[in-house]
C-alpha atoms as a PDB file:
ATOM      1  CA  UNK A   1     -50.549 -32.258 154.707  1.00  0.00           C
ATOM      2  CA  UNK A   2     -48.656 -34.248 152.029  1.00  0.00           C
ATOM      3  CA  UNK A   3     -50.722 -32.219 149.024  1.00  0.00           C
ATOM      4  CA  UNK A   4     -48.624 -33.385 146.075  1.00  0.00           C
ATOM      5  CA  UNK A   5     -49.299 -36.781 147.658  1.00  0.00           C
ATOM      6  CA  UNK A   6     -53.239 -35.475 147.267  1.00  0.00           C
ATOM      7  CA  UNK A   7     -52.977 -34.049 144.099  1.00  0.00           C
ATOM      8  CA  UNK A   8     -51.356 -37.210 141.744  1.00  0.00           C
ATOM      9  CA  UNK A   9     -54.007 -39.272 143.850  1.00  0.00           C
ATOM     10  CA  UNK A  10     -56.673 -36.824 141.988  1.00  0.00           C
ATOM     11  CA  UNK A  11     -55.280 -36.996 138.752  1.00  0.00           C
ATOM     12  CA  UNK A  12     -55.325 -40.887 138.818  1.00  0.00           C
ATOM     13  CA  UNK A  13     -58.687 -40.585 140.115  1.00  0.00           C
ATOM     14  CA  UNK A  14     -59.747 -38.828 137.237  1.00  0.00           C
ATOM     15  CA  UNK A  15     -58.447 -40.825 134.722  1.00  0.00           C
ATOM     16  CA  UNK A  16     -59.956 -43.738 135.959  1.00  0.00           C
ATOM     17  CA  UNK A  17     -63.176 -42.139 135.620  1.00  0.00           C
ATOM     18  CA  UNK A  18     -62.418 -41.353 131.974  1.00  0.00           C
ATOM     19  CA  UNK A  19     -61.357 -44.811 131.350  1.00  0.00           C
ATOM     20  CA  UNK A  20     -65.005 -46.123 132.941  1.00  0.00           C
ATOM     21  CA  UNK A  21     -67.146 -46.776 130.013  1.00  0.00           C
ATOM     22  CA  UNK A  22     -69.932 -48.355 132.312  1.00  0.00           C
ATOM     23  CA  UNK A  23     -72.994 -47.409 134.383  1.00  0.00           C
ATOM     24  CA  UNK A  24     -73.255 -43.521 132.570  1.00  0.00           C
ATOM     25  CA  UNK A  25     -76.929 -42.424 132.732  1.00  0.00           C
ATOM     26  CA  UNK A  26     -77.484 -39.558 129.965  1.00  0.00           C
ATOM     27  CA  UNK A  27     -79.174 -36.865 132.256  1.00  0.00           C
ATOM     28  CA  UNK A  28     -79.154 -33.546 129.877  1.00  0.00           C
ATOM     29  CA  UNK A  29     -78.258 -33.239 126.065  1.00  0.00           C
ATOM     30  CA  UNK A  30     -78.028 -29.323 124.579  1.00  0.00           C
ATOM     31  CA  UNK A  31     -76.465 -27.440 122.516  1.00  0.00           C
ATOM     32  CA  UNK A  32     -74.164 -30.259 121.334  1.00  0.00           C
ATOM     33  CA  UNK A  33     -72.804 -31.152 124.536  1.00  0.00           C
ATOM     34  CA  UNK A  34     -73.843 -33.668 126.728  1.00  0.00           C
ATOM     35  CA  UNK A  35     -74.368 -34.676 130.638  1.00  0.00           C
ATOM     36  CA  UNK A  36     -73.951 -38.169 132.096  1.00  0.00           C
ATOM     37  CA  UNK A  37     -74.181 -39.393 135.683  1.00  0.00           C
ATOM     38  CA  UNK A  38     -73.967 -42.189 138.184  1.00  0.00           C
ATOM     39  CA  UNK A  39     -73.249 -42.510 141.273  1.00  0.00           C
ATOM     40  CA  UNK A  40     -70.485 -41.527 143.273  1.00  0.00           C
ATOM     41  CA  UNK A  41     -68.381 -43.908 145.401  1.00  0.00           C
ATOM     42  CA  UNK A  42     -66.885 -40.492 147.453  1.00  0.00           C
ATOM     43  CA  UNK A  43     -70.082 -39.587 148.792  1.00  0.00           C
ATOM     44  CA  UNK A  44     -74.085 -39.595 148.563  1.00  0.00           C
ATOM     45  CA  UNK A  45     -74.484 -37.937 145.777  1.00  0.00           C
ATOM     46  CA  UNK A  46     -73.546 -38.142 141.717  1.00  0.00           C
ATOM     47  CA  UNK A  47     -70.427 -37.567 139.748  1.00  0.00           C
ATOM     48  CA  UNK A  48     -71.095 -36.098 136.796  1.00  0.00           C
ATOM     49  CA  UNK A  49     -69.498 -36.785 133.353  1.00  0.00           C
ATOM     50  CA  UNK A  50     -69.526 -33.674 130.620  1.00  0.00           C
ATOM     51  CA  UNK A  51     -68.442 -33.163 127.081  1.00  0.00           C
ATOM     52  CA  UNK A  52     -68.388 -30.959 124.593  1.00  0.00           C
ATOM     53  CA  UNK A  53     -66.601 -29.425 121.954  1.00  0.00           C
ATOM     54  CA  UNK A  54     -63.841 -26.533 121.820  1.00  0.00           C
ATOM     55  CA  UNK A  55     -62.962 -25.002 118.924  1.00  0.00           C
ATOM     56  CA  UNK A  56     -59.350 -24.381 119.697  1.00  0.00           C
ATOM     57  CA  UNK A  57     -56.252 -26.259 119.979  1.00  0.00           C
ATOM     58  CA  UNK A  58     -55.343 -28.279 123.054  1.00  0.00           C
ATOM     59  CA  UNK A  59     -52.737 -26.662 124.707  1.00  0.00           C
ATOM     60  CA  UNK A  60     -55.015 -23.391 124.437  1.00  0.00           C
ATOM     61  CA  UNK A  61     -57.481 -24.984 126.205  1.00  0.00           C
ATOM     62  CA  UNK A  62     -55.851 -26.426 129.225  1.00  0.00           C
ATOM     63  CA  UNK A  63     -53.860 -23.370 129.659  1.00  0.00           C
ATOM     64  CA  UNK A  64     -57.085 -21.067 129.460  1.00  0.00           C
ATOM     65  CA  UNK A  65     -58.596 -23.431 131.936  1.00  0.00           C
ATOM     66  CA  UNK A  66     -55.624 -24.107 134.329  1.00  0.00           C
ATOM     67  CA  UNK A  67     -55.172 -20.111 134.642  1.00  0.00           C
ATOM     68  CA  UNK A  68     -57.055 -18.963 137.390  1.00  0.00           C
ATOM     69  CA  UNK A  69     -56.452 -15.399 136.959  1.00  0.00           C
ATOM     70  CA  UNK A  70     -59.200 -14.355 134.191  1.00  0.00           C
ATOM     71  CA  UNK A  71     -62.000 -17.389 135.777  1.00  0.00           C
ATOM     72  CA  UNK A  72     -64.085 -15.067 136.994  1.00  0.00           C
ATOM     73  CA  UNK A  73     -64.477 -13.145 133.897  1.00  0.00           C
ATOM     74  CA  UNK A  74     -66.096 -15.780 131.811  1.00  0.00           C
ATOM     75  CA  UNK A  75     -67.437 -18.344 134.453  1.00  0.00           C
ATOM     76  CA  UNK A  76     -70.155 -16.782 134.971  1.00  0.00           C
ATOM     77  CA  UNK A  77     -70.731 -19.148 138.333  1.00  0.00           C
ATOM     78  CA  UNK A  78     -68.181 -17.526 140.514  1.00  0.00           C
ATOM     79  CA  UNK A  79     -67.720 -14.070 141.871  1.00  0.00           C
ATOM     80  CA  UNK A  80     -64.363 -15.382 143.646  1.00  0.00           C
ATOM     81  CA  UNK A  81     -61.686 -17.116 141.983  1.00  0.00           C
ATOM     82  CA  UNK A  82     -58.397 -16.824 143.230  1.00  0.00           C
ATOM     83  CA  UNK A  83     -54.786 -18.566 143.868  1.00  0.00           C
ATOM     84  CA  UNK A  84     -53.711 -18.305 147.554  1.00  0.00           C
ATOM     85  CA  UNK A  85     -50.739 -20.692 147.538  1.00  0.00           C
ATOM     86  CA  UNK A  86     -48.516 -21.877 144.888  1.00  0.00           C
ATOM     87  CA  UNK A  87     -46.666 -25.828 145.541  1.00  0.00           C
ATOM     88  CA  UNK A  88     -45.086 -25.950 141.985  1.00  0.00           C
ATOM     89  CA  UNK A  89     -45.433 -24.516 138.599  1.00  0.00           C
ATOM     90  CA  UNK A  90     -48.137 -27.171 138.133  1.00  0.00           C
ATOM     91  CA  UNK A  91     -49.765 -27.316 141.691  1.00  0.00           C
ATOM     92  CA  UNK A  92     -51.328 -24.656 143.223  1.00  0.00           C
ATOM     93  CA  UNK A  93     -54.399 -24.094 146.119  1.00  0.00           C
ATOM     94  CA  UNK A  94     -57.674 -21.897 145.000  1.00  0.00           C
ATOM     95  CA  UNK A  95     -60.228 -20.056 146.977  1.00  0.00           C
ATOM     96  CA  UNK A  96     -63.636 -19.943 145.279  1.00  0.00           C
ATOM     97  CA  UNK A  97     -66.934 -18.613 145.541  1.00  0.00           C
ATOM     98  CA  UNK A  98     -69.790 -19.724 143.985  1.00  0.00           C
ATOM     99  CA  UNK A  99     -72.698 -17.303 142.819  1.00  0.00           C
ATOM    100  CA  UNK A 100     -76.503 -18.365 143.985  1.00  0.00           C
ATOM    101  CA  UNK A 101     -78.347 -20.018 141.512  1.00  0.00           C
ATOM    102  CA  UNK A 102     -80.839 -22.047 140.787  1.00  0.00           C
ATOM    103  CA  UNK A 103     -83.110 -18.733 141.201  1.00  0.00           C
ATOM    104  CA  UNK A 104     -81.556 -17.839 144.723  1.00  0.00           C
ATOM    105  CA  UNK A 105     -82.462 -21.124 146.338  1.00  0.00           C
ATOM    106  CA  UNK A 106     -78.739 -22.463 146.351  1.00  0.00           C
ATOM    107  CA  UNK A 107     -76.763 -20.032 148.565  1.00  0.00           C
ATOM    108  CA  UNK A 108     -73.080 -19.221 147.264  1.00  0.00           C
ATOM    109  CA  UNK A 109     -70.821 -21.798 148.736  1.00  0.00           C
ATOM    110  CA  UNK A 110     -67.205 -21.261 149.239  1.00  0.00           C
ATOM    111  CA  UNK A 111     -63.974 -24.176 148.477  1.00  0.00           C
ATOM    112  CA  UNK A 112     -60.471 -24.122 148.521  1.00  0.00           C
ATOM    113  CA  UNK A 113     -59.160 -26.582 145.799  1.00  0.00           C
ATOM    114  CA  UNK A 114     -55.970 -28.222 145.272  1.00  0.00           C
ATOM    115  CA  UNK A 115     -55.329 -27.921 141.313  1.00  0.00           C
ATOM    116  CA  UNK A 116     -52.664 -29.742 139.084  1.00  0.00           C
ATOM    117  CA  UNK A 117     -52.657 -30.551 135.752  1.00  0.00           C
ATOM    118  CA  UNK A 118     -50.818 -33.191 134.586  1.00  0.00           C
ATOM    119  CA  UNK A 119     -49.618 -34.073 130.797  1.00  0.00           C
ATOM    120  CA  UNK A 120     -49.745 -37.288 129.452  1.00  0.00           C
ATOM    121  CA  UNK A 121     -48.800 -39.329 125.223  1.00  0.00           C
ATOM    122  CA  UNK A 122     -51.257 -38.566 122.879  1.00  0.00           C
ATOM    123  CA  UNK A 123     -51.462 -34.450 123.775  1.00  0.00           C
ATOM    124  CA  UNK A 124     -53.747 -35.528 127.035  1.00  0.00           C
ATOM    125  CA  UNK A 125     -53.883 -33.066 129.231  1.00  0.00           C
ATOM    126  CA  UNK A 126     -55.870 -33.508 132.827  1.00  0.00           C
ATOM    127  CA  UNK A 127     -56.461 -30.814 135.213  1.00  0.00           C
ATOM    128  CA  UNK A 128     -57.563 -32.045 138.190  1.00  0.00           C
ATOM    129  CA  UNK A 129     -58.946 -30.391 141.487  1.00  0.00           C
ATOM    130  CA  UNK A 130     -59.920 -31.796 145.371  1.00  0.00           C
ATOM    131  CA  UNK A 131     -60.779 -30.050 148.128  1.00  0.00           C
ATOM    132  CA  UNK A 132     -58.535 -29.815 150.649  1.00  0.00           C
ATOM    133  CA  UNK A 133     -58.061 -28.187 154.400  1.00  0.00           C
ATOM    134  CA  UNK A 134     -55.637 -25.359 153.946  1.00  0.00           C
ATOM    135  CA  UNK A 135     -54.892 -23.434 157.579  1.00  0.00           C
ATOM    136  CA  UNK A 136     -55.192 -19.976 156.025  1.00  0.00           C
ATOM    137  CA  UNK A 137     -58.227 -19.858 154.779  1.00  0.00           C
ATOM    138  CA  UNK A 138     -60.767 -21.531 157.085  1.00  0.00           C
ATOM    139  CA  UNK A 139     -64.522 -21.718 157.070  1.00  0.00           C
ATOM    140  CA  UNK A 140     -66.542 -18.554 157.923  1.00  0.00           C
ATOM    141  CA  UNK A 141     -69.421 -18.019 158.658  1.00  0.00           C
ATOM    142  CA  UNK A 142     -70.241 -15.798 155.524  1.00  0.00           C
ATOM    143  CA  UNK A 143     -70.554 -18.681 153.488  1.00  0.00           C
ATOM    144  CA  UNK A 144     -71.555 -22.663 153.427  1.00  0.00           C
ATOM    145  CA  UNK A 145     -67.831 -24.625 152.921  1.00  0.00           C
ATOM    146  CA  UNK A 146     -68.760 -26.875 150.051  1.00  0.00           C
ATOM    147  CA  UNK A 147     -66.336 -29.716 148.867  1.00  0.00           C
ATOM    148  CA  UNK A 148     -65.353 -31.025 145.854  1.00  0.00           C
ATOM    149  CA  UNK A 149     -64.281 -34.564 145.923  1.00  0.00           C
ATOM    150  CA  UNK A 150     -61.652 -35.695 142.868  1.00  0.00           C
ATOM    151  CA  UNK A 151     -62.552 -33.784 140.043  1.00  0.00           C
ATOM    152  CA  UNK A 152     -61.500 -32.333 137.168  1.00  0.00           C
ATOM    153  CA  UNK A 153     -61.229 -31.678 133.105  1.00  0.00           C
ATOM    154  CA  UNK A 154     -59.659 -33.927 130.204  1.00  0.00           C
ATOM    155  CA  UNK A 155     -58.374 -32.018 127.104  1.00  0.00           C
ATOM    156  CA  UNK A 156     -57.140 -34.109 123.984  1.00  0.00           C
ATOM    157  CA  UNK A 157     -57.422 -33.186 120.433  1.00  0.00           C
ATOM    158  CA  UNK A 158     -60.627 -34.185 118.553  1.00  0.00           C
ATOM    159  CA  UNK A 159     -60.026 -37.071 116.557  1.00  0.00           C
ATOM    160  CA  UNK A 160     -61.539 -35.937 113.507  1.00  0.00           C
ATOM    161  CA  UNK A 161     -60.388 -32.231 113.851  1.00  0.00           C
ATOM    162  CA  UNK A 162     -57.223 -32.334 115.690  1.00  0.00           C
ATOM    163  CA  UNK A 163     -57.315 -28.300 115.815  1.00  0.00           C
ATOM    164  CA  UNK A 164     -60.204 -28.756 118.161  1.00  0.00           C
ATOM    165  CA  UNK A 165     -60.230 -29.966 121.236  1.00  0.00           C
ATOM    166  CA  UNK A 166     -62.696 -32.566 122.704  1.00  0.00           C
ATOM    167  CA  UNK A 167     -63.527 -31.587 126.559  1.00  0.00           C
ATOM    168  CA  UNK A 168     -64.659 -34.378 128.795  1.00  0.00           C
ATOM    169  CA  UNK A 169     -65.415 -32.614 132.681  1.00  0.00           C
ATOM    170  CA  UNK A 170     -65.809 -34.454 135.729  1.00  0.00           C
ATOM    171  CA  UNK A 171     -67.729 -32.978 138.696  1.00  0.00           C
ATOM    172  CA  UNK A 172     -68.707 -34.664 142.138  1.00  0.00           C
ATOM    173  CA  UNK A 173     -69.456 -32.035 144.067  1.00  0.00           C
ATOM    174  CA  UNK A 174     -70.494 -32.006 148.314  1.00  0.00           C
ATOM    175  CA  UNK A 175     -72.701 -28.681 148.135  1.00  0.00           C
ATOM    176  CA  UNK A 176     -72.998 -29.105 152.055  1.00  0.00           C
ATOM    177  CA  UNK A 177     -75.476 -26.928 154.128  1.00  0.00           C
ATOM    178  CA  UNK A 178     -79.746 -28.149 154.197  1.00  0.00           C
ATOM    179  CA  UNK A 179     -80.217 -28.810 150.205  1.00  0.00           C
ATOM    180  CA  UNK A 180     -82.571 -31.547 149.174  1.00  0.00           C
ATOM    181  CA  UNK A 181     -80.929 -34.151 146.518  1.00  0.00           C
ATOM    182  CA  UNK A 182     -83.221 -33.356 144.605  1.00  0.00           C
ATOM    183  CA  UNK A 183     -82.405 -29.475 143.880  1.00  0.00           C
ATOM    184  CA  UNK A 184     -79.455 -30.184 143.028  1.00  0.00           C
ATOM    185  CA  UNK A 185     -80.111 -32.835 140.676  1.00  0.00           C
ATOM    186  CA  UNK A 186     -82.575 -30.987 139.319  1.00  0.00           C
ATOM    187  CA  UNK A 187     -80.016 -27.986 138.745  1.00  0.00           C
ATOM    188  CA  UNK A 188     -76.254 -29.509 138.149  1.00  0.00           C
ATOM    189  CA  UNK A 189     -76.736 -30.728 134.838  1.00  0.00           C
ATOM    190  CA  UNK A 190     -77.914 -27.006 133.393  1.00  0.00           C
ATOM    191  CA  UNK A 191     -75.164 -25.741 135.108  1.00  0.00           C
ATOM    192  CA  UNK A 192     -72.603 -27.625 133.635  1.00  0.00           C
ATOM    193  CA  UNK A 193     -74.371 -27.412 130.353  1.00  0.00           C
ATOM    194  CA  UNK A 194     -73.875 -23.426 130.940  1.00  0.00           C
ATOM    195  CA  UNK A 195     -69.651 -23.734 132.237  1.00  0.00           C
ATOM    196  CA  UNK A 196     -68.748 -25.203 129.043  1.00  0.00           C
ATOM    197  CA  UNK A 197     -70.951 -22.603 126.444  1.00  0.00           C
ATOM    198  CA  UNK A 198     -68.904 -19.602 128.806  1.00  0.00           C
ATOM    199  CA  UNK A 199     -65.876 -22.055 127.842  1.00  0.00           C
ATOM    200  CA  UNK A 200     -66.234 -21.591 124.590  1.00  0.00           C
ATOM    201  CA  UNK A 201     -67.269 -18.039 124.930  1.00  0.00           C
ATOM    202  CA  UNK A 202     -64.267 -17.010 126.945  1.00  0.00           C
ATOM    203  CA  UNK A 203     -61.854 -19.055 125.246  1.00  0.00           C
ATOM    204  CA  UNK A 204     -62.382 -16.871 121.853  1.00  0.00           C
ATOM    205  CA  UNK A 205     -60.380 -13.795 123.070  1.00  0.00           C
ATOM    206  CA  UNK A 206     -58.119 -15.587 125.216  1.00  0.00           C
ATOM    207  CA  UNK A 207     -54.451 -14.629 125.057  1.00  0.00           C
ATOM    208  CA  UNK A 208     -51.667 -15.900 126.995  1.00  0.00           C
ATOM    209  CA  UNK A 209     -50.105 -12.837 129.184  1.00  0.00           C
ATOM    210  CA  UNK A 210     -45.871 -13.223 130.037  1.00  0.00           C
ATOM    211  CA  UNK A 211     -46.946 -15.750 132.881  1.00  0.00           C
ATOM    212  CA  UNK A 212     -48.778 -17.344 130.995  1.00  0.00           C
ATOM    213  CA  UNK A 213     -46.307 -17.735 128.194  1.00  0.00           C
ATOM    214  CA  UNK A 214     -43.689 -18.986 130.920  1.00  0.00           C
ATOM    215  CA  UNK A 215     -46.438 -21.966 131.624  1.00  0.00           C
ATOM    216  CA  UNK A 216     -46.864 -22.852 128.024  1.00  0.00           C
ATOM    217  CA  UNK A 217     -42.815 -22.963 127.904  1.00  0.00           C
ATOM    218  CA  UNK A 218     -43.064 -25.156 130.855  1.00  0.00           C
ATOM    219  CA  UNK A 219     -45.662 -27.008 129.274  1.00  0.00           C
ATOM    220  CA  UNK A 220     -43.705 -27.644 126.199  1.00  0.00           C
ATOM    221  CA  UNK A 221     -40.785 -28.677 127.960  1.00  0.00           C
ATOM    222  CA  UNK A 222     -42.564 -31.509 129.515  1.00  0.00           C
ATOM    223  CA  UNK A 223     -44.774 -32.551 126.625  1.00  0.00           C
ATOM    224  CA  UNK A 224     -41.345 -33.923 125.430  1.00  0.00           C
ATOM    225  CA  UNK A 225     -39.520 -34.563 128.522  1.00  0.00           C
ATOM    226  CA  UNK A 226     -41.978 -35.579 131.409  1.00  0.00           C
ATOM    227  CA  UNK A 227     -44.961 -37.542 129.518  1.00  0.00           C
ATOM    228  CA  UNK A 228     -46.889 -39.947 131.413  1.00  0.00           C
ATOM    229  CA  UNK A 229     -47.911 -43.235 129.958  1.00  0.00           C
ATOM    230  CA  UNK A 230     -51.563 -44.726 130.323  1.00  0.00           C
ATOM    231  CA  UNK A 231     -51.860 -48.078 130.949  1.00  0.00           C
ATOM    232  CA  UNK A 232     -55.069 -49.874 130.290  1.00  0.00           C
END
């Protein structure tokens, strides 16, 4: 499986959705962020546009939120979180475990993500993610395999703060097993309401450990070497 192949496809996916001004339904508004939706080409279900706003810089952000290493301490949706295979310093596979919620009646599902973030002019960084098969870690029978179709998070500095950071998420996620649209309509948008206010929670005493520090080197480095260019 060709997964760099997979993961710029992602990333392009995802900035096409952030370049689609059209066809967003406002579904939830709290706490000064706010939940779109419409419907997903991928599969039957929605994909799910979120924003909010960080109070940090940029490149604090996307590294807190690339890092899986600390996830599970402040995403308070998962009780598994982990890397289990690294492609490059900016592509790596995750194994995940959701929590139940909506008051028990969603099960914990389980995923294995291919993540990469990619930076591009204007201090744009997107993190993308997409399920993928990975031969190591296969389905079991513990848990319901959900799937994540392109996904992901776009960081850029807010225009009229540039110390903050404007967060724009994009979720389409394949929860799998016998749900009902309807729960899950019902509960996404709370949900992603609730990621981004542990964002901002977690993000406060975040500090960069030696690997971490390597990444933001790394990070740097192609900032001014490697940009991308969007083309409308």
């Amino acid at each position: 499986m060709d997964y760099k192949a997979i993961a710029q496809q992602a990333n392009q996916e995802v900035l096409s959705y952030n370049q689609d001004t059209s066809g967003w339904k406002l579904v939830k508004a709290s706490k000064k962020i706010t939940v779109f939706s419409k419907a997903s080409r991928r599969f039957l279900g929605s994909l799910y546009r979120v924003e909010g706003v960080i109070p940090e810089p940029t490149s604090k952000l996307s590294d807190f939120l690339y890092q899986p290493g600390n996830r599970v301490k402040w995403d308070k949706s998962l009780q598994v979180h982990s890397m289990v295979h690294r492609i490059d310093s900016e592509t790596f596979i995750c194994h995940t475990i959701t929590q139940s919620f909506a008051f028990g009646s969603i099960s914990p599902r389980d995923f294995i993500d291919l993540i990469h973030i990619k930076h591009y002019d204007g201090n744009m960084d997107i993190i993308s993610s997409n399920s993928v098969d990975f031969p190591d870690y296969p389905p079991s029978s513990n848990y319901i395999r959900g799937f994540n179709h392109p996904c992901g998070y776009v960081c850029s500095p807010l225009k009229e703060n540039p110390a903050y950071s404007k967060l724009v998420m994009y979720v389409q996620t394949e929860m799998r097993g016998k749900l009902t649209p309807s729960i899950i309509e019902r509960t996404m948008p709370s949900n992603l309401v609730s990621f981004v206010l542990n964002a901002k929670d977690g993000i406060k005493s975040y500090r960069p450990s030696s690997a971490h520090e390597h990444y933001n080197s790394h990070s740097s480095f192609q900032r001014k070497k490697g940009r991308s260019s969007i083309k409308s």
